[in-house]
Each structure stands twice: as structure tokens, then as C-alpha cells.
Protein backbone atom coordinates (compact mmCIF):
# COMPACT_ATOMS: atom_id res chain seq x y z
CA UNK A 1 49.80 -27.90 -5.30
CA UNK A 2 50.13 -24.51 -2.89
CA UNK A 3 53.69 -24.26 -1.65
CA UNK A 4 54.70 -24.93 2.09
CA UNK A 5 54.24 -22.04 4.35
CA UNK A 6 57.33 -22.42 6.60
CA UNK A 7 57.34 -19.81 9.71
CA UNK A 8 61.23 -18.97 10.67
CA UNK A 9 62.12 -17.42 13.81
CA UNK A 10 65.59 -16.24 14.14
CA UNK A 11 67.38 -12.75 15.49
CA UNK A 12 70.30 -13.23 13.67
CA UNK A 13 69.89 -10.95 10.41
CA UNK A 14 72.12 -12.53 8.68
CA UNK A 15 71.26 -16.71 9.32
CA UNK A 16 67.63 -15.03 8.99
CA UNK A 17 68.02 -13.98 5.53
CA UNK A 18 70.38 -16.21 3.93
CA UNK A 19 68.15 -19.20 5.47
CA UNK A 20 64.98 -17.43 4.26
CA UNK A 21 66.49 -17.70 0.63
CA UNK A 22 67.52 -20.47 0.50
CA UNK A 23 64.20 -22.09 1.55
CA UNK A 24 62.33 -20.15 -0.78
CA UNK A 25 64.81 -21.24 -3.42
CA UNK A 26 63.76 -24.35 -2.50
CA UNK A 27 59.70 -23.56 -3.20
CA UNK A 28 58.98 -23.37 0.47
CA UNK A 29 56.89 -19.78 1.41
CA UNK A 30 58.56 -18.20 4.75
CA UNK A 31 57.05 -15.68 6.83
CA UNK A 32 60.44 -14.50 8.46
CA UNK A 33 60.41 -12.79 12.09
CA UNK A 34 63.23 -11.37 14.59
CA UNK A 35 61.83 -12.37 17.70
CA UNK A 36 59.37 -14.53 19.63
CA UNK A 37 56.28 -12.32 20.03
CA UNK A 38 56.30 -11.61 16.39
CA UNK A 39 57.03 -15.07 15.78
CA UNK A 40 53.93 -15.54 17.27
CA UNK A 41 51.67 -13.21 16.54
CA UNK A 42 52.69 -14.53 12.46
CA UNK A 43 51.63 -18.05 13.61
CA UNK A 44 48.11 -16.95 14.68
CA UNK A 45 47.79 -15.21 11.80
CA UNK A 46 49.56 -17.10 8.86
CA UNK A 47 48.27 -20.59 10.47
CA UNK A 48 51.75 -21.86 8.68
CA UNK A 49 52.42 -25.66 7.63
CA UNK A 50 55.71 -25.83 9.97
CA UNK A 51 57.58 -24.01 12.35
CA UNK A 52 61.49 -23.54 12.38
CA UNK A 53 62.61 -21.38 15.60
CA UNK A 54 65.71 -20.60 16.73
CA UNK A 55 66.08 -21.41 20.86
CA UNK A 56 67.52 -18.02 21.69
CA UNK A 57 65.39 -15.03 20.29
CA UNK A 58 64.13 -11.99 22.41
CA UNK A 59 60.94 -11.23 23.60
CA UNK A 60 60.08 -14.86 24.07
CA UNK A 61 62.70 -17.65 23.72
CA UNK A 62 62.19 -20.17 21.03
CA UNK A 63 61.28 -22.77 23.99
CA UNK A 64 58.63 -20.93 25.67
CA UNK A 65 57.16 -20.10 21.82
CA UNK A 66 56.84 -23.96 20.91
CA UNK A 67 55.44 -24.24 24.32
CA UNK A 68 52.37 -21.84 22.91
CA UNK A 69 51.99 -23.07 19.75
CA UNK A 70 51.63 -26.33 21.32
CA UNK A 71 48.51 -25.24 23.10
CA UNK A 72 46.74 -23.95 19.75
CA UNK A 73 47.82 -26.67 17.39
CA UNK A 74 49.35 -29.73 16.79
CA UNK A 75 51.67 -27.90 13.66
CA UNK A 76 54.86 -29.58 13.42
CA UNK A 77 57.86 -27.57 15.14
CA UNK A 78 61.68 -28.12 14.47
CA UNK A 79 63.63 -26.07 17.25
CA UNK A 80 67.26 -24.84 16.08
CA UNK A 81 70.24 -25.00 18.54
CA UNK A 82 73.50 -23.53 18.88
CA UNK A 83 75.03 -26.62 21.01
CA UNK A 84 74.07 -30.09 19.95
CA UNK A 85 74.64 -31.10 24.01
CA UNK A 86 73.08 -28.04 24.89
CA UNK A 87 69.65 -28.09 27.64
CA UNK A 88 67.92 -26.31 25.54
CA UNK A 89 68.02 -29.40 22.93
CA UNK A 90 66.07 -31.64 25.63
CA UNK A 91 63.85 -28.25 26.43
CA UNK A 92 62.48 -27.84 23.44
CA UNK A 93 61.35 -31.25 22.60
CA UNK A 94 59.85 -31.78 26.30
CA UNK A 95 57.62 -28.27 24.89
CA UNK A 96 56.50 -30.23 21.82
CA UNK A 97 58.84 -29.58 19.56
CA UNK A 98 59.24 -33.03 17.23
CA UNK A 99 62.81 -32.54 15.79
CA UNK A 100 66.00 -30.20 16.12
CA UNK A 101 68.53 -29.27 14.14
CA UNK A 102 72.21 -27.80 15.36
CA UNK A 103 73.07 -24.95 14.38
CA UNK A 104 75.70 -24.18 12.09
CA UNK A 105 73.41 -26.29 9.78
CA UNK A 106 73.86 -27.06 5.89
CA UNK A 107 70.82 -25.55 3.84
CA UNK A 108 70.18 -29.11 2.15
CA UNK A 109 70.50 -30.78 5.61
CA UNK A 110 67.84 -28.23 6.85
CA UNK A 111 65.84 -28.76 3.50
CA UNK A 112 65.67 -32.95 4.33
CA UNK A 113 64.87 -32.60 7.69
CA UNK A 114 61.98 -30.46 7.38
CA UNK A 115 60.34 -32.58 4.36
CA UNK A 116 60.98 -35.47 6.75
CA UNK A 117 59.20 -33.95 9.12
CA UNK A 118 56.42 -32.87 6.53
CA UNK A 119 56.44 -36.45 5.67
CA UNK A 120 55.26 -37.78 8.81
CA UNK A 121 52.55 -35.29 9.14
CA UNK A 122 50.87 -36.11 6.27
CA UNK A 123 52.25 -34.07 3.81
CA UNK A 124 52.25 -36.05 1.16
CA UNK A 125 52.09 -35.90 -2.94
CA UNK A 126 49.55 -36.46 -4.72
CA UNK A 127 50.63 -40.01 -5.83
CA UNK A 128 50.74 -40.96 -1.80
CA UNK A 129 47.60 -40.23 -1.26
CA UNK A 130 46.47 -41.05 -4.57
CA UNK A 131 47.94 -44.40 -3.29
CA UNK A 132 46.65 -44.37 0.33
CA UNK A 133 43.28 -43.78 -0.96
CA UNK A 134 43.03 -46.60 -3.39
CA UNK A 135 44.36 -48.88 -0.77
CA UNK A 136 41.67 -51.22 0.65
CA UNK A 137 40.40 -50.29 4.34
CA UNK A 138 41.04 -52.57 7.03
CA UNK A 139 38.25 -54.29 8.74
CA UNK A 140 36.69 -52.29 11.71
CA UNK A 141 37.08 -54.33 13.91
CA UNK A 142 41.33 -55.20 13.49
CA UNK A 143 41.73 -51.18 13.33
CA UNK A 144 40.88 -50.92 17.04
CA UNK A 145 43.80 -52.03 19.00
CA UNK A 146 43.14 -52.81 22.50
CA UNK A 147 46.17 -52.54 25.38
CA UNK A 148 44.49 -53.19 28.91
CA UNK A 149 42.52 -49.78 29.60
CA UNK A 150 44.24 -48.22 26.00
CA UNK A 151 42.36 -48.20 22.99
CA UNK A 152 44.35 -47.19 19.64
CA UNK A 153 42.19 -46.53 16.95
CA UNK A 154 44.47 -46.90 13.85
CA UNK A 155 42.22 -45.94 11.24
CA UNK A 156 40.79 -42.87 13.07
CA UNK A 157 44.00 -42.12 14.33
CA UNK A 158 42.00 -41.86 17.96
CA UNK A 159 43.51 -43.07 21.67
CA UNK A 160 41.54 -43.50 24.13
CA UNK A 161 42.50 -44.46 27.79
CA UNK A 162 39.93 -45.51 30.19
CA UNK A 163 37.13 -44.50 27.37
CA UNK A 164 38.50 -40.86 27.26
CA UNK A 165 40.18 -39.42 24.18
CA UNK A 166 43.65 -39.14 24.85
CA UNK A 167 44.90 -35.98 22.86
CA UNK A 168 48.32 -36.90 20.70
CA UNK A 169 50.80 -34.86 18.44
CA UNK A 170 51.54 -36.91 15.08
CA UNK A 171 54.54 -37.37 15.84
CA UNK A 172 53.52 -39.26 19.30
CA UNK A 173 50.61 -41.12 17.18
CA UNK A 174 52.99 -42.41 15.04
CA UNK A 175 55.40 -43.42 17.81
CA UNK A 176 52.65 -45.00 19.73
CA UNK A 177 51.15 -46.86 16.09
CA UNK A 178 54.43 -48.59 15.78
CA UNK A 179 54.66 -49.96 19.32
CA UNK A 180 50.66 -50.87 18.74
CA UNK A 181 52.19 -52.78 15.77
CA UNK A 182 54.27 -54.88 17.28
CA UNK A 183 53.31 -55.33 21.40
CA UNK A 184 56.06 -56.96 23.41
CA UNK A 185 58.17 -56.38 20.93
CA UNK A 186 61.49 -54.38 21.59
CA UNK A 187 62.09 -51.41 19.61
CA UNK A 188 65.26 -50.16 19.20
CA UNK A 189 65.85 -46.37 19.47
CA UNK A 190 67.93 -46.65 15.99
CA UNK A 191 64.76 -48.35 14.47
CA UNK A 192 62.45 -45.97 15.74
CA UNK A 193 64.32 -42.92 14.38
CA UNK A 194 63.99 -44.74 11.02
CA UNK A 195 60.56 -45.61 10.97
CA UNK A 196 59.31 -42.32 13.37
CA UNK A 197 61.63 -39.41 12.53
CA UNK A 198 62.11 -40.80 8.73
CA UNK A 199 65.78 -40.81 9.58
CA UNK A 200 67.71 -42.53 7.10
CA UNK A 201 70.99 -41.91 9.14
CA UNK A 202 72.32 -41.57 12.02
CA UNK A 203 69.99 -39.44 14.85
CA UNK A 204 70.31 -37.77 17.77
CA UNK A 205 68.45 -40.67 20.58
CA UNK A 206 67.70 -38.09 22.63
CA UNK A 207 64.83 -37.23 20.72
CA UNK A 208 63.28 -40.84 21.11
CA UNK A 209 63.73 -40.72 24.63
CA UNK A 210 62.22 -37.17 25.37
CA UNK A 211 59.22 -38.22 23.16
CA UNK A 212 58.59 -41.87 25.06
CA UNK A 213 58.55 -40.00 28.47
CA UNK A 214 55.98 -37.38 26.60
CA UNK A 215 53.76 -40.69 25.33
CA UNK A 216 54.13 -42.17 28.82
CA UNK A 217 52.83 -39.07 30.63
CA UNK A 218 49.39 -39.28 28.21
CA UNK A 219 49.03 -43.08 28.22
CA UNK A 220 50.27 -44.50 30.98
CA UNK A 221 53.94 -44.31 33.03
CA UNK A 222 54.07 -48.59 32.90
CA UNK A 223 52.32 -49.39 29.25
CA UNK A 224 56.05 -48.48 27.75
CA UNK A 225 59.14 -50.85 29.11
CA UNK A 226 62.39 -49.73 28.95
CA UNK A 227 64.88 -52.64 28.25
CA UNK A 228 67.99 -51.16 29.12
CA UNK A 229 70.77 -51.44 26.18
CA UNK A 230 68.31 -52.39 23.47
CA UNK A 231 65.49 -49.44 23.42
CA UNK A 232 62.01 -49.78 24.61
CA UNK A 233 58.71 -52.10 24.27
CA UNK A 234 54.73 -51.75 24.95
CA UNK A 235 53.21 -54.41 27.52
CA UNK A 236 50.23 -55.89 26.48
């Protein structure tokens, strides 16, 4: 199975190095770079697996670069952050990025978080999809889930709103799939970074929130209620 291709964006020469070890220790390949315009200028060309980048890097800030990978591809992106109350957290995820990390970070911690991430976008082993595959399809016409003008194709991982194809990151499909699965039902941030983010701890809510306003502005500001003090649920 071909190794991970992890692109890391980070000025610091010393975090860049030791980091770029350690992942590789890890059997992750990293195509390191000091600054955003390298960074990407290596994504166009490398077409890598994940992105890790560092908010504050020359040239272009970590921010603005998620913001153009964005545009080209639907790659997952972790953004890394000095201050865990910093802006720039809530920044970075509003640009696309699906997860942070705070920086100092433990090599393991960083490790877990991006196979969690990898997780979610499909990454799998070959016993998942081994798995997956043998798994009986559902029938066509229960894998179409239908919200008022919303359609939520869960077996062609397709939304369309008023008949046109609504455009999602994975991380948004797979937010949106488990409010599909369970409409008028509230959702607890806590669950949702469980059964989105693959957190098995602990997570920062923040990154539910940013990503429900980001699912609202594709599919519809009223399809997702807030329910103040207990998370968040999709009308019917």
C-alpha cells in the first residue's frame, strides 16, 4: 500500500525538521516547505494526500494557502496554531480547513489526528474496504434522502438543493450524512466530534460550529436548528 504523502508548511527550521522526522518515522512521505508560495506551488505539483500548514508562514499565510487549495481540491487540510484562542483558529476553518492542532503539539498527538482525519476521508485499509465492499447495497430508493428542496444522495455521496448539485468537502458530507440520519433529532456538539472528527476525547467545539455555519451557507441558513445548550438539529 503507497505511503501517505503529507505536505508540511512551516518557517520554523527547527519544528520543520524535527516534525518532518518524526512523520516519516512514522511511514508518512512529507514534501517539507518554508513558506506559503512554495507550499503551494508543492501542492500543485505533488497532488499530496493531506495538508499540515502552519498559520503564520511568509509569502502567503497558512490561511490564505488553505483558502487556495480549497478552490482546486477537496484534500483534507489540518491548520497548526500557536494560540488555541487565537482568530486565526476560527480563520482557518471558515477557509476550509477541517481540523487544527495547537501548537506546541506532541508528535503522537499530531500522528492521531491526522490518521483521524485520513479516516474520514476515506483512507482506509484494505480490510475496510475489503469490508465496505462486501457489504450489501442499500436499496435505491432509501439511499436518496429527501429534506424539503434538499436531496442527499447517501450512496453517491451527491446533494442536491433545488435539483442543483450542491458541491461539499468530506468533512461537510459527513456532517450533513449524520444529521440526514437522524432528522429532528438533536445532535450534540460532543457527539458530533465523535462521530465527525473521529474524536475519541475531548475537542475543541469550535470546530463544529465553524463547519455548521459552512453547511448552512451551501444548503440552506434554516434546514440546521440551533437548540441552544444542547447542539444543533436538521428540520425536516
Amino acid at each position: 500500500m503507497a505511503e501517505t504523502h503529507v505536505l508540511f508548511v512551516e518557517d520554523d527550521d527547527v519544528i520543520r525538521e524535527a516534525t518532518q522526522l518524526a512523520l516519516e518515522r512514522d511511514g508518512f512521505t512529507v514534501t517539507a516547505m518554508p513558506d506559503g508560495l512554495a507550499g503551494l506551488e508543492a501542492f500543485r505539483a505533488d497532488r499530496p494526500d493531506i495538508a499540515l500548514l502552519d498559520v503564520m508562514v511568509p509569502g502567503l499565510d497558512g490561511v490564505s494557502l488553505c483558502r487556495r487549495i480549497r478552490d482546486e481540491s477537496t484534500v483534507p487540510v489540518i491548520m497548526l496554531s500557536a494560540r488555541a484562542d487565537s482568530i486565526d483558529v476560527v480563520l482557518g476553518l471558515e477557509a476550509g480547513a477541517d481540523d487544527y492542532v495547537t501548537k506546541p503539539f506532541d508528535g503522537a498527538v499530531l500522528v492521531a489526528r491526522i490518521r483521524a482525519v485520513l479516516r474520514r476521508f476515506g483512507h482506509a485499509s484494505g480490510a475496510d474496504r475489503a469490508g465496505a465492499a462486501s457489504a450489501e447495497p442499500a436499496d435505491a430508493a432509501e439511499a436518496v434522502l429527501r429534506f424539503g428542496d434538499l436531496e442527499v444522495d447517501t450512496e453517491g455521496m451527491e446533494v442536491r438543493k433545488g435539483g442543483e448539485n450542491v458541491a461539499l468537502t468530506p468533512t461537510e458530507m459527513r456532517l450533513l450524512l449524520e444529521f440526514s440520519n437522524a432528522p429532528g433529532t438533536v445532535l450534540s456538539r460532543d457527539r458530533l466530534l465523535e462521530r465527525v472528527w473521529d474524536y475519541g476525547w475531548g475537542g475543541d467545539t469550535r470546530v463544529v460550529d465553524v463547519h455548521v455555519q459552512r453547511l448552512r451557507g451551501k444548503i440552506g441558513q434554516d434546514r440546521i436548528e440551533t437548540v441552544r445548550g444542547f447542539g444543533y438539529k436538521l428540520r425536516g
